[in-house]
PDB file of N, CA and C in Angstrom:
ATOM      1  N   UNK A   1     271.754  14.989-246.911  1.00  0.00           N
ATOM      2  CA  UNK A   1     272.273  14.222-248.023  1.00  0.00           C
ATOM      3  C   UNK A   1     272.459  15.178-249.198  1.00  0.00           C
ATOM      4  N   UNK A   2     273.675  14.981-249.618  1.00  0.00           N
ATOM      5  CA  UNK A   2     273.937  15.853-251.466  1.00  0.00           C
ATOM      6  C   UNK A   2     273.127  15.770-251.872  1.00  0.00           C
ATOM      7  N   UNK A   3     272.527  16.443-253.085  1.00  0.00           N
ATOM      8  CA  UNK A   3     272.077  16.371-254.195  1.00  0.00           C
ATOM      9  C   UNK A   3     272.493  15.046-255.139  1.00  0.00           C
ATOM     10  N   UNK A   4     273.776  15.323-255.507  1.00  0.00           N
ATOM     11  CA  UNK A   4     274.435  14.047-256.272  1.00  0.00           C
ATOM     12  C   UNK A   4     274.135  12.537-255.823  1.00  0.00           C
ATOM     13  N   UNK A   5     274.079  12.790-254.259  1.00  0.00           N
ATOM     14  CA  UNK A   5     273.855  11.630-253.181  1.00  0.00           C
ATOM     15  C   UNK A   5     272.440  10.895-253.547  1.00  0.00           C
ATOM     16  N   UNK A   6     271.330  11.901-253.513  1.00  0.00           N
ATOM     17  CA  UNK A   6     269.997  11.558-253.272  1.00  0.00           C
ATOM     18  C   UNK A   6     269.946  11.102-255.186  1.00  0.00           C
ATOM     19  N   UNK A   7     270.450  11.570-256.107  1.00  0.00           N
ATOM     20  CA  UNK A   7     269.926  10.916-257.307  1.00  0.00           C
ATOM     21  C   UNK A   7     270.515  10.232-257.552  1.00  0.00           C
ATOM     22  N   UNK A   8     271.768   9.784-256.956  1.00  0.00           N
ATOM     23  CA  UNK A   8     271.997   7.981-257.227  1.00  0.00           C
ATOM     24  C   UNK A   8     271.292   7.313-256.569  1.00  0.00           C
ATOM     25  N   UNK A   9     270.967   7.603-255.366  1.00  0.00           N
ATOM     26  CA  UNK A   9     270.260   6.976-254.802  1.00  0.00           C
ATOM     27  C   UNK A   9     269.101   6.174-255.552  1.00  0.00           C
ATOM     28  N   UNK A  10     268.686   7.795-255.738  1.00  0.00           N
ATOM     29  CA  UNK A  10     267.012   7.467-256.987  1.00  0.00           C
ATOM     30  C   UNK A  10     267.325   6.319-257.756  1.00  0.00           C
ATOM     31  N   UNK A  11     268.399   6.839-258.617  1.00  0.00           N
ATOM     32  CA  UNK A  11     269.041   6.238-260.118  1.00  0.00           C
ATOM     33  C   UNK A  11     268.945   4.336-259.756  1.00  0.00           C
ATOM     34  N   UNK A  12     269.948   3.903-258.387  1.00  0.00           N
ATOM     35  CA  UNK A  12     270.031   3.149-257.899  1.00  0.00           C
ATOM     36  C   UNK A  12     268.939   2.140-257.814  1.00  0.00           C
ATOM     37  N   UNK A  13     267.676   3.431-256.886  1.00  0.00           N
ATOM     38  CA  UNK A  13     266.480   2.084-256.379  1.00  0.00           C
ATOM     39  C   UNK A  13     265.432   2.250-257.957  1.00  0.00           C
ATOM     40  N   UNK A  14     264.981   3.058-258.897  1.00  0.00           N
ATOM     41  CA  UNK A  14     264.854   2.655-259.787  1.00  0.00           C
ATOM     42  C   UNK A  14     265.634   1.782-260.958  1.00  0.00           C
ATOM     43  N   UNK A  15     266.404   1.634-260.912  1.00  0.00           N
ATOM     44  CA  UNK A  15     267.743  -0.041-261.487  1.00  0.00           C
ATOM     45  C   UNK A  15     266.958  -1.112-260.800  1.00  0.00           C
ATOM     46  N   UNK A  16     266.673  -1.158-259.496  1.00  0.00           N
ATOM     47  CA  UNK A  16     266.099  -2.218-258.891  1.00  0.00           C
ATOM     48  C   UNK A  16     264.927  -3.030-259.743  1.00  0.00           C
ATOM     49  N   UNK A  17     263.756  -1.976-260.069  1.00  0.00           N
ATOM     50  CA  UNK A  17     262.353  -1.690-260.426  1.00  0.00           C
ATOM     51  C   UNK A  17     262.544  -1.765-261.941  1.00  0.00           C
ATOM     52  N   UNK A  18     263.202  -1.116-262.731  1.00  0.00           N
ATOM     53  CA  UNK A  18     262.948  -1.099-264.158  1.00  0.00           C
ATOM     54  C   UNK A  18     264.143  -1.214-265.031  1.00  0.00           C
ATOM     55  N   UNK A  19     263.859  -2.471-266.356  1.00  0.00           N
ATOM     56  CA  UNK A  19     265.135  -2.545-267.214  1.00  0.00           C
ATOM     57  C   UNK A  19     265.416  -1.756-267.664  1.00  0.00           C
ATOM     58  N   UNK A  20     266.531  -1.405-267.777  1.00  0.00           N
ATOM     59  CA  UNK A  20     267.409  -0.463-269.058  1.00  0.00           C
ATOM     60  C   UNK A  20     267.932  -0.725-269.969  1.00  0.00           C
ATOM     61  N   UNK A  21     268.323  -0.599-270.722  1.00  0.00           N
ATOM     62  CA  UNK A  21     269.252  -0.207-272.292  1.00  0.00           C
ATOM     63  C   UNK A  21     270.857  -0.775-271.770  1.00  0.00           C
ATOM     64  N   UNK A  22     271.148  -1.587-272.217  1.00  0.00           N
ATOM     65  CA  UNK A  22     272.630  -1.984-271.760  1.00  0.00           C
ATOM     66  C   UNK A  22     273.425  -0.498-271.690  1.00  0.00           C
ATOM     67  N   UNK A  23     273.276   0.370-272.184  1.00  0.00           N
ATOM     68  CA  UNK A  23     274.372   1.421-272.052  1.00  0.00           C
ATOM     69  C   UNK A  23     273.556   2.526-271.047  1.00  0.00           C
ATOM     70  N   UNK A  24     274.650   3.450-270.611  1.00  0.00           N
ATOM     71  CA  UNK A  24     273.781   3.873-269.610  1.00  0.00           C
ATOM     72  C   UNK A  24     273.701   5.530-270.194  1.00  0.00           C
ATOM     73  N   UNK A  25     272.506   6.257-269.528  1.00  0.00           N
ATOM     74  CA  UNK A  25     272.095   7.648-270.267  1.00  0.00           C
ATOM     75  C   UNK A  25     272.517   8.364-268.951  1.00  0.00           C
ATOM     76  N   UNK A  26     272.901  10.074-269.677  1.00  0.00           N
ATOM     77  CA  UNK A  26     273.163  10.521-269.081  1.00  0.00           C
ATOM     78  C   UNK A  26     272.008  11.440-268.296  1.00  0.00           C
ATOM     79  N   UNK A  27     272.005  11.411-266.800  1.00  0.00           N
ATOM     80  CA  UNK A  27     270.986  12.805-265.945  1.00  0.00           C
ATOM     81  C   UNK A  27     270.867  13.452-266.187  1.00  0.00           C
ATOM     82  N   UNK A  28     269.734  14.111-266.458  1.00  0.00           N
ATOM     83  CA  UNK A  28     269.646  15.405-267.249  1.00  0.00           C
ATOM     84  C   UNK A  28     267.937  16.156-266.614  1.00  0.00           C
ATOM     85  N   UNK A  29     267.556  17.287-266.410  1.00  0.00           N
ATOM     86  CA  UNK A  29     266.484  18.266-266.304  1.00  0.00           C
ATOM     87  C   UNK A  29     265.767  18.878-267.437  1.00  0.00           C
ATOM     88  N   UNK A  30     264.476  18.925-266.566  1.00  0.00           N
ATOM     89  CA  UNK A  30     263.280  19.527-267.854  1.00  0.00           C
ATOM     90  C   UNK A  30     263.243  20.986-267.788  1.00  0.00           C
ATOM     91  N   UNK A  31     263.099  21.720-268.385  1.00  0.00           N
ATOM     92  CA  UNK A  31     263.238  23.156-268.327  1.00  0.00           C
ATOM     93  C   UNK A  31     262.229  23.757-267.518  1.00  0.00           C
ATOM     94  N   UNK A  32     262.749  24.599-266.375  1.00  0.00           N
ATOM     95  CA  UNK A  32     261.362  25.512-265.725  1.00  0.00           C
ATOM     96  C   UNK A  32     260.319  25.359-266.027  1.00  0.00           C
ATOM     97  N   UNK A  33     259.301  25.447-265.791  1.00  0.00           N
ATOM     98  CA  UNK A  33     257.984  26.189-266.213  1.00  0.00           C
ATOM     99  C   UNK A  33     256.531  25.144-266.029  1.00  0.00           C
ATOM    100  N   UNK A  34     255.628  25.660-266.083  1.00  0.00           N
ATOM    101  CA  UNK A  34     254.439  25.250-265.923  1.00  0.00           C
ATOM    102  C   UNK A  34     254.119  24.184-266.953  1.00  0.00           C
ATOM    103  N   UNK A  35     253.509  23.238-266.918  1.00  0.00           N
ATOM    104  CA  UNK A  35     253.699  22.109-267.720  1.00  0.00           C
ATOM    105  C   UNK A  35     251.939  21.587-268.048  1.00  0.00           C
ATOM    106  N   UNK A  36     251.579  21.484-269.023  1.00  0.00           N
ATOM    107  CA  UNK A  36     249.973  21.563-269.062  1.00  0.00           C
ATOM    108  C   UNK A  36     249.561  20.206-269.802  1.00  0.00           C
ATOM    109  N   UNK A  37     248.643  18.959-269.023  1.00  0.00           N
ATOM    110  CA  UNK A  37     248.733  18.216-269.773  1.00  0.00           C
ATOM    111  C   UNK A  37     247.224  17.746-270.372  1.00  0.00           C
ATOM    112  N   UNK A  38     247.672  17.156-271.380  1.00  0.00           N
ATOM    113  CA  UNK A  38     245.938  16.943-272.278  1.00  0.00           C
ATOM    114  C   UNK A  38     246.112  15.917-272.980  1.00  0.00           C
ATOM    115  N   UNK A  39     244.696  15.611-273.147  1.00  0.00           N
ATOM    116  CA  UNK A  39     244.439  14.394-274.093  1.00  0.00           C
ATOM    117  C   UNK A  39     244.179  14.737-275.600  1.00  0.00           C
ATOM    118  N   UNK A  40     244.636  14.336-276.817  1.00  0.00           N
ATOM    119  CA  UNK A  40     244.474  15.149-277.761  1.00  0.00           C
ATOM    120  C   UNK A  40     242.958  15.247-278.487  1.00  0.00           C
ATOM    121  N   UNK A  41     242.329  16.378-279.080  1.00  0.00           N
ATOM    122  CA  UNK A  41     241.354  16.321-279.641  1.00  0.00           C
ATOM    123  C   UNK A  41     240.928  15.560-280.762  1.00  0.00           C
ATOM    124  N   UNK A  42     239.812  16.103-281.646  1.00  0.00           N
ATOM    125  CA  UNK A  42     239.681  15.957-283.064  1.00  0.00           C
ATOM    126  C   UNK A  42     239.570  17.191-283.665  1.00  0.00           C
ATOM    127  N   UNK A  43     239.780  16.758-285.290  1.00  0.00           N
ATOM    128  CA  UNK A  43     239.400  17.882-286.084  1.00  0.00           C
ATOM    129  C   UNK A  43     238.025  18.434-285.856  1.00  0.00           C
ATOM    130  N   UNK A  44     236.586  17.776-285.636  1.00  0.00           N
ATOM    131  CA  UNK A  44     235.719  18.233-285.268  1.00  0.00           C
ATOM    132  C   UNK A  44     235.122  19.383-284.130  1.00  0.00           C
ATOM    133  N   UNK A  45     236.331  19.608-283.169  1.00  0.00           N
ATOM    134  CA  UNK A  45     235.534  19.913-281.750  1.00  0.00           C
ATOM    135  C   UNK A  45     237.321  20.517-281.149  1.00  0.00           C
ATOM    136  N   UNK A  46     237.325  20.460-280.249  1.00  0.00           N
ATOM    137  CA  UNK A  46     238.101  21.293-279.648  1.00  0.00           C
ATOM    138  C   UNK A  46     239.572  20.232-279.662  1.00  0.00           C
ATOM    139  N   UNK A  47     240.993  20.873-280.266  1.00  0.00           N
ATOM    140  CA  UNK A  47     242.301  20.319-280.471  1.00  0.00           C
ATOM    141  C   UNK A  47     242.828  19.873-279.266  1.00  0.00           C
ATOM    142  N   UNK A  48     242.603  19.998-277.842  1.00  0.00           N
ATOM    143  CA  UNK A  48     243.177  19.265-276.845  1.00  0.00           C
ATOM    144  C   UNK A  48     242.085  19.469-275.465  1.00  0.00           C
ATOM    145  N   UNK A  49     242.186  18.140-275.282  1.00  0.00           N
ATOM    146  CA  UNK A  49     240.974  17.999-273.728  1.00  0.00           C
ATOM    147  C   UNK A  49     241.980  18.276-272.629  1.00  0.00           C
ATOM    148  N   UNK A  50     242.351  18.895-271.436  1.00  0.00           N
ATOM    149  CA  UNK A  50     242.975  18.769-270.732  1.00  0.00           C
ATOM    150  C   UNK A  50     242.325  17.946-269.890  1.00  0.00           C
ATOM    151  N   UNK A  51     243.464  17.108-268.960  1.00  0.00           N
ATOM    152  CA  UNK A  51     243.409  16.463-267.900  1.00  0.00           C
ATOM    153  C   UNK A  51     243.600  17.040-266.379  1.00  0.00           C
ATOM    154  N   UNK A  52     242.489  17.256-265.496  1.00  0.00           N
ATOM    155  CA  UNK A  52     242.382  17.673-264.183  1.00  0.00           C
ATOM    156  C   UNK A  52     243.246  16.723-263.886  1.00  0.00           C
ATOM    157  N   UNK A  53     244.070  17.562-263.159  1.00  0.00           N
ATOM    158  CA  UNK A  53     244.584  17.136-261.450  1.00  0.00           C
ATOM    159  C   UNK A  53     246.122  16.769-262.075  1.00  0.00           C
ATOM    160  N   UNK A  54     246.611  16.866-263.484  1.00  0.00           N
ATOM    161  CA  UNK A  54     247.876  16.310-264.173  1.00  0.00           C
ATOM    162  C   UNK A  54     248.551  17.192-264.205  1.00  0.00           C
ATOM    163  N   UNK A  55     248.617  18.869-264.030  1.00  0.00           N
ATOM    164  CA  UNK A  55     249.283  19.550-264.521  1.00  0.00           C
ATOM    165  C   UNK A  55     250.390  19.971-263.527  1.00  0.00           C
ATOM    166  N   UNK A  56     251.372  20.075-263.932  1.00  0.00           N
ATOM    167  CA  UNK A  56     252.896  20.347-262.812  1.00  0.00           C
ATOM    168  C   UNK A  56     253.676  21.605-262.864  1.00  0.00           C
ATOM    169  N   UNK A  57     254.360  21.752-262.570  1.00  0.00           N
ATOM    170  CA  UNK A  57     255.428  23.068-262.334  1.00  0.00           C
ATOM    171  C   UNK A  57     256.587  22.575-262.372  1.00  0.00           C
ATOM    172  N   UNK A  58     257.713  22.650-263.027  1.00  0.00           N
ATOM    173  CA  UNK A  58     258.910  22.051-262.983  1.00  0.00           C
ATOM    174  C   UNK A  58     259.748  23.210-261.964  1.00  0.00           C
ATOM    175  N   UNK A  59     260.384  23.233-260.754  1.00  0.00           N
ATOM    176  CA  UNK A  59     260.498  24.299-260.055  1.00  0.00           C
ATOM    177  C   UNK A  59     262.223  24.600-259.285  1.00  0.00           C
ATOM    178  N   UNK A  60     262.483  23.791-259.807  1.00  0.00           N
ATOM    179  CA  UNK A  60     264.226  23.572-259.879  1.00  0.00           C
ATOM    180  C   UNK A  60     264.991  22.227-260.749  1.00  0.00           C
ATOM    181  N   UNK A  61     266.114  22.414-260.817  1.00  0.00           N
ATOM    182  CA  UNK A  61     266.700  21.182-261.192  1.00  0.00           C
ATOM    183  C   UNK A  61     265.795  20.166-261.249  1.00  0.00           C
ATOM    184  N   UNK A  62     265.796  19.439-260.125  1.00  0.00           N
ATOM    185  CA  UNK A  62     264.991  17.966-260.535  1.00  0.00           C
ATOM    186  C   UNK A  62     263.967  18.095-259.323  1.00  0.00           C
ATOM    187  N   UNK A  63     263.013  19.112-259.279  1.00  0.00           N
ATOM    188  CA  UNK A  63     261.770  19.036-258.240  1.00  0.00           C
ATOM    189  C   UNK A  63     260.815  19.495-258.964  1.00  0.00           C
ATOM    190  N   UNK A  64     259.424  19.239-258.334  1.00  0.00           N
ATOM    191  CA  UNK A  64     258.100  19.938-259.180  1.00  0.00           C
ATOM    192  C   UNK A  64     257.511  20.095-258.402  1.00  0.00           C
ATOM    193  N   UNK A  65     256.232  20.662-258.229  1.00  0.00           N
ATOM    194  CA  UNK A  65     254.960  21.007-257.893  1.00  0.00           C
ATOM    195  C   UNK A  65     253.700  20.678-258.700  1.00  0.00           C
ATOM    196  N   UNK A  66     253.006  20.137-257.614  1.00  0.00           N
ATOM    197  CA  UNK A  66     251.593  19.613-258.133  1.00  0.00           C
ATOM    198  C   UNK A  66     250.535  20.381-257.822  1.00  0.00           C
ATOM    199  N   UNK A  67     249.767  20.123-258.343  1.00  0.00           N
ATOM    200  CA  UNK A  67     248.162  20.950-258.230  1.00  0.00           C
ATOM    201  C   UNK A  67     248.059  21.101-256.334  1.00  0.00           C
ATOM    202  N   UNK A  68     247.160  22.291-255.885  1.00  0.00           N
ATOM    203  CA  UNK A  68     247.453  22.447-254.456  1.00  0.00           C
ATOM    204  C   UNK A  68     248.564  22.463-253.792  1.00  0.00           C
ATOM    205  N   UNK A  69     249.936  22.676-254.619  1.00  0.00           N
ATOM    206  CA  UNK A  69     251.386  22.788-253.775  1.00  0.00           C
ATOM    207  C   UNK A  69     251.824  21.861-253.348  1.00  0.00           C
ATOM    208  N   UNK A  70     251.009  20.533-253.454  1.00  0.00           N
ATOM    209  CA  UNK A  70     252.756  19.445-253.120  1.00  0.00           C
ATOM    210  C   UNK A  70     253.978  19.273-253.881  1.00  0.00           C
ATOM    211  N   UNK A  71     254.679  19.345-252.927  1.00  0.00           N
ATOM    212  CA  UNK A  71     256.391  19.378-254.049  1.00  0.00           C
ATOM    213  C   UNK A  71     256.685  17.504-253.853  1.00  0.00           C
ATOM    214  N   UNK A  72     257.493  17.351-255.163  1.00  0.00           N
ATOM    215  CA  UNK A  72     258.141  16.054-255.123  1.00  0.00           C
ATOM    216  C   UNK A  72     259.887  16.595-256.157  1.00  0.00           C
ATOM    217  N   UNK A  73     259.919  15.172-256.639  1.00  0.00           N
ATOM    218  CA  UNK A  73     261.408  14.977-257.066  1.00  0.00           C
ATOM    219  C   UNK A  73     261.170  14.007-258.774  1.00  0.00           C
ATOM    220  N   UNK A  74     261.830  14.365-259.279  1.00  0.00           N
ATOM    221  CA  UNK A  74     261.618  13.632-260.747  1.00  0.00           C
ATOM    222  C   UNK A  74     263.074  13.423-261.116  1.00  0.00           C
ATOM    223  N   UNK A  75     263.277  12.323-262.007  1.00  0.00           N
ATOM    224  CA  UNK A  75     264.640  12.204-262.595  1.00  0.00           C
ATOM    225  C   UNK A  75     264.143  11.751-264.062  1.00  0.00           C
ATOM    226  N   UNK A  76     265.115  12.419-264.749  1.00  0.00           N
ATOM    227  CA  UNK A  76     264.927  12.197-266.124  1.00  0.00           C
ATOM    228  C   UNK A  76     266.688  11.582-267.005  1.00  0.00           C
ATOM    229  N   UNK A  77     266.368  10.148-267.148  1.00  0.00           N
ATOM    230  CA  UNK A  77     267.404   9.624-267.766  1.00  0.00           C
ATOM    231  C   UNK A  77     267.456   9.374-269.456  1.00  0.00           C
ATOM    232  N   UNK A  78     267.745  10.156-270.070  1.00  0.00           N
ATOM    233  CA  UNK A  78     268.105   9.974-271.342  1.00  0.00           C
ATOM    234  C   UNK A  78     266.838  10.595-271.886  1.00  0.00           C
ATOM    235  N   UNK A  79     266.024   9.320-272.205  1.00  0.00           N
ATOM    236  CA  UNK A  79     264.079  10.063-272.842  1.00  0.00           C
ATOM    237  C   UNK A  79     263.183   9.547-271.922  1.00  0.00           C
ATOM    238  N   UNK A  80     263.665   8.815-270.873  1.00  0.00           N
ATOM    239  CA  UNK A  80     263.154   8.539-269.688  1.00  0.00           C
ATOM    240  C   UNK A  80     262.842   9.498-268.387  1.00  0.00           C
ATOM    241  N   UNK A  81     261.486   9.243-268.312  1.00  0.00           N
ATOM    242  CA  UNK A  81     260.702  10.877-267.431  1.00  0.00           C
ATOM    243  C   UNK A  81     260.097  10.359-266.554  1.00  0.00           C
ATOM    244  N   UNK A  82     260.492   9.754-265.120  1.00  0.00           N
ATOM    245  CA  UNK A  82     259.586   9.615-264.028  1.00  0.00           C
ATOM    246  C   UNK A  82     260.035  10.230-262.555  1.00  0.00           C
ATOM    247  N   UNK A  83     258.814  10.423-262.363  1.00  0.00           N
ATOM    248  CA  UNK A  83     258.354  11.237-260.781  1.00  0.00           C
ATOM    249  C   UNK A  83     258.669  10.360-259.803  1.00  0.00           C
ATOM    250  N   UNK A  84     260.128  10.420-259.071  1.00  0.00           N
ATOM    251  CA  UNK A  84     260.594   9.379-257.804  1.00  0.00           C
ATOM    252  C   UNK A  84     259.721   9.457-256.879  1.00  0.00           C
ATOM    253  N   UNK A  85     259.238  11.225-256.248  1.00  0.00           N
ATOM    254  CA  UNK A  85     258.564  11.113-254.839  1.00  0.00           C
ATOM    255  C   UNK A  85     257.432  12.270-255.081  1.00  0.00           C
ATOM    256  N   UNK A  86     256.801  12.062-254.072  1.00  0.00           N
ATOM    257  CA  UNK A  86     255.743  13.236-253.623  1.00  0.00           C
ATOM    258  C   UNK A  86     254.307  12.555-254.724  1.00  0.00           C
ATOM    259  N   UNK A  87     253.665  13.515-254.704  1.00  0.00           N
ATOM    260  CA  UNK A  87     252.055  13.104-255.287  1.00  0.00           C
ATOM    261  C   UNK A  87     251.881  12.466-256.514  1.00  0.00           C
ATOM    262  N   UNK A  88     252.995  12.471-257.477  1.00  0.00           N
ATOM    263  CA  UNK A  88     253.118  11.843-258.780  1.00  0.00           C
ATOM    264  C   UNK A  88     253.844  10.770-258.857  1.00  0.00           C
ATOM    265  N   UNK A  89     254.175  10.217-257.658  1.00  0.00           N
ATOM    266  CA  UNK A  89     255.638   9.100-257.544  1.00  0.00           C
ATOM    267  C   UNK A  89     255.287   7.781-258.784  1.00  0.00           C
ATOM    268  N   UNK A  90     256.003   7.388-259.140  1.00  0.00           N
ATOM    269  CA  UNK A  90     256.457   6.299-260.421  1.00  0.00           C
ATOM    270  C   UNK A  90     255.268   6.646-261.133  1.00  0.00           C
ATOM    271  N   UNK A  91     254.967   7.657-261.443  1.00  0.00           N
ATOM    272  CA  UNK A  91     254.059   7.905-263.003  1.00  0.00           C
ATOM    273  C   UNK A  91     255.248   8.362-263.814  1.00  0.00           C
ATOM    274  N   UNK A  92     254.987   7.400-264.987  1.00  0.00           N
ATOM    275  CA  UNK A  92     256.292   7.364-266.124  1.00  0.00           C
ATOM    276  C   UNK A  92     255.695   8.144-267.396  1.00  0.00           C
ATOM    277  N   UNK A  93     256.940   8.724-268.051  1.00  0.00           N
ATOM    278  CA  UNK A  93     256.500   9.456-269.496  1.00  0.00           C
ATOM    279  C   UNK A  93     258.045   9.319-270.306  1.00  0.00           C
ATOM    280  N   UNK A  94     257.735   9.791-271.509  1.00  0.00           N
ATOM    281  CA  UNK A  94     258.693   9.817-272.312  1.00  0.00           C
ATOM    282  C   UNK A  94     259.088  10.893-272.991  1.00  0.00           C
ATOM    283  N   UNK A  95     260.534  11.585-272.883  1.00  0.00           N
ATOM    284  CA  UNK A  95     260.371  12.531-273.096  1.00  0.00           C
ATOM    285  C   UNK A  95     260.804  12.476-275.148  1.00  0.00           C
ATOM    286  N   UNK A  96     259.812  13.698-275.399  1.00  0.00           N
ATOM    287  CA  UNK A  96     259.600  13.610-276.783  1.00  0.00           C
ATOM    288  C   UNK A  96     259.940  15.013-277.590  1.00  0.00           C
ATOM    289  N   UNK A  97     260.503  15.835-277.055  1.00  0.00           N
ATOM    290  CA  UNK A  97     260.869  17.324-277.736  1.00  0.00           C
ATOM    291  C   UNK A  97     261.157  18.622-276.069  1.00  0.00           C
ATOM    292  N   UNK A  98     261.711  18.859-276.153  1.00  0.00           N
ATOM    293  CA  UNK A  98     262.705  19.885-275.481  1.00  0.00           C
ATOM    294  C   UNK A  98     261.457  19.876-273.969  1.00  0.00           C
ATOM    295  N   UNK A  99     260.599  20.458-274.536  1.00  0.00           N
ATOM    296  CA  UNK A  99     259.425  21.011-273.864  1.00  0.00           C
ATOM    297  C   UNK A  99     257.791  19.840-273.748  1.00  0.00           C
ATOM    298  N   UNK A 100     258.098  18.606-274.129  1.00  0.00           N
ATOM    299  CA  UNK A 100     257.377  17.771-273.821  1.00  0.00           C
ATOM    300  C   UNK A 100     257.321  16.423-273.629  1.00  0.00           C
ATOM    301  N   UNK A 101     256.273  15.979-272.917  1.00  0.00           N
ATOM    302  CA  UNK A 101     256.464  14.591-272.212  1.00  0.00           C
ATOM    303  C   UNK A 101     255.186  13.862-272.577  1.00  0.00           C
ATOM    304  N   UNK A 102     255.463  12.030-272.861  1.00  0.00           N
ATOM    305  CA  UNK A 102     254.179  11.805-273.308  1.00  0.00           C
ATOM    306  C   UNK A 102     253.898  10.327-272.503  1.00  0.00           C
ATOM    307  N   UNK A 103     252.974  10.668-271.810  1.00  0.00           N
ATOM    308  CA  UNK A 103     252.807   9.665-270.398  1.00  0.00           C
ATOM    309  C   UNK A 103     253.322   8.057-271.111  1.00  0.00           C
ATOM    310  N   UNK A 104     253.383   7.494-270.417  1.00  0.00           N
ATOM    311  CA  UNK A 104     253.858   6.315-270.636  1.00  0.00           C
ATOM    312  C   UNK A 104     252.567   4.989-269.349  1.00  0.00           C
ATOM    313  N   UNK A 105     252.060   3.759-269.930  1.00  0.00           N
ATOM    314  CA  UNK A 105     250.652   3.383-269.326  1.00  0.00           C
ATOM    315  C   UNK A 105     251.659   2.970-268.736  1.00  0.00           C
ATOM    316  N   UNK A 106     250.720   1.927-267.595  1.00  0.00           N
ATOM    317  CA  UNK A 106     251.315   0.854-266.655  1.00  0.00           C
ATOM    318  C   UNK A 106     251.624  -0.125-267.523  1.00  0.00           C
ATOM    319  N   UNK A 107     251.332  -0.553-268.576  1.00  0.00           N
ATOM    320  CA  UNK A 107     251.845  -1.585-269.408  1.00  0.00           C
ATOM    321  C   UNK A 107     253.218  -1.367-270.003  1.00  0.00           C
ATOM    322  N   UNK A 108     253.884   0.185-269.944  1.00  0.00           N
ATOM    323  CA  UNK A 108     254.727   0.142-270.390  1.00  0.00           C
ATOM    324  C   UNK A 108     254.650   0.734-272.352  1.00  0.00           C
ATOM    325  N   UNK A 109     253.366   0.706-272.059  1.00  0.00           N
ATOM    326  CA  UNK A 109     253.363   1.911-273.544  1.00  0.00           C
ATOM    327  C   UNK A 109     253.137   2.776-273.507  1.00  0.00           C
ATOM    328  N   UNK A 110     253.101   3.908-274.873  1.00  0.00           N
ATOM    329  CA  UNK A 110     253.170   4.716-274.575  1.00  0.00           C
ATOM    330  C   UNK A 110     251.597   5.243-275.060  1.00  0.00           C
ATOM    331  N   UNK A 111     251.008   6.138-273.684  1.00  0.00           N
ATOM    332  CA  UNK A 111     249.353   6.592-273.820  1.00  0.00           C
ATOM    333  C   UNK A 111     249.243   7.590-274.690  1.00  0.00           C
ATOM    334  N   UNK A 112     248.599   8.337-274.139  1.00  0.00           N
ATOM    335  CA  UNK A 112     247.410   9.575-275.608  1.00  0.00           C
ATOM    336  C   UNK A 112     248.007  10.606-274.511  1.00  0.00           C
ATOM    337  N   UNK A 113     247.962  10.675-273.687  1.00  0.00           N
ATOM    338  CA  UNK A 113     247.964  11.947-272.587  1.00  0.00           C
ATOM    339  C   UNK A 113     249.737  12.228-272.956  1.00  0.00           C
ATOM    340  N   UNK A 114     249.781  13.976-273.376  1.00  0.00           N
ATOM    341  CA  UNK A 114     250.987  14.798-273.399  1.00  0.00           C
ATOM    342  C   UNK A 114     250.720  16.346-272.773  1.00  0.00           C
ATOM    343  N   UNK A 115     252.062  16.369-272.091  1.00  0.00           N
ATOM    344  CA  UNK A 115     252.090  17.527-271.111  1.00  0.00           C
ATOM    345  C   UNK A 115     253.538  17.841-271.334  1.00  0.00           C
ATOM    346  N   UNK A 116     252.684  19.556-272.246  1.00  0.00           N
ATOM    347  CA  UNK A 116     254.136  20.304-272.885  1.00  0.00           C
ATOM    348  C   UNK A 116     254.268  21.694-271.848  1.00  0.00           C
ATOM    349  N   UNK A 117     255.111  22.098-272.032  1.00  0.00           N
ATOM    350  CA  UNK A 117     255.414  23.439-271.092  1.00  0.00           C
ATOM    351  C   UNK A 117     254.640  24.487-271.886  1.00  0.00           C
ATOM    352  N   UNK A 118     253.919  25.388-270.787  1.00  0.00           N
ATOM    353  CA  UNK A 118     253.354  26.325-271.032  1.00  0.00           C
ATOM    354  C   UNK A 118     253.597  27.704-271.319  1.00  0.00           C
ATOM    355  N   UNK A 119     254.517  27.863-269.781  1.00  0.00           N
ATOM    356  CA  UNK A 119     255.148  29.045-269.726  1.00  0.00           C
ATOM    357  C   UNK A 119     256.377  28.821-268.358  1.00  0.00           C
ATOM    358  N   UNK A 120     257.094  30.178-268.482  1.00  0.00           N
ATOM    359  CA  UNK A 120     257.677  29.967-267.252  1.00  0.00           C
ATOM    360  C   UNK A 120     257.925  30.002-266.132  1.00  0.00           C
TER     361      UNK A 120
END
């Protein structure tokens, strides 16, 4: 199957699953690189807690890598950031500046946990 093929696809069976914005956004990719995610600190004690087992690799166009090397597939529509397949599948985020993403709960808001790119 294309490339083009498999992310309508995606595009498609997430339409099924989640509302959108009457107008539609355009497909778009997160930039290379190692992606590190944390819970934020306080002024008292240390500026960011990281979160085990969250951190990814963005490793082409629209694939990643997870902790221990499983690869999956992510699509990112407009400021919309979720993981279609592999070990992170429908964990949602929002994307919030070039180089970061800020999880999004099961309720549909948006959490404390952000995972910005590290390096490349």
């Amino acid at each position: 199957m294309s490339r083009s093929a498999l992310l309508a696809s995606a595009a498609l069976g997430m339409a099924a699953t989640q509302s959108f914005p009457a107008r539609a956004e355009m497909l778009d990719t997160m930039p290379k690189g190692q992606y590190q995610c944390a819970l934020p600190g306080d002024a008292a004690g240390e500026a960011w807690h990281p979160v085990e087992g969250m951190n990814f690799k963005i490793i082409n166009a629209s694939s990643y890598k997870a902790p221990g090397g499983a690869r999956g597939t992510y699509l990112l529509t407009g400021k919309a950031f979720v993981f279609t397949n592999g070990p992170f599948s429908n964990m949602r985020f929002e994307r919030t500046g070039d180089n970061l993403l800020r999880k999004i709960e099961p309720d549909g808001k948006p959490g404390r946990i952000l995972c910005a790119r590290s390096a490349r």
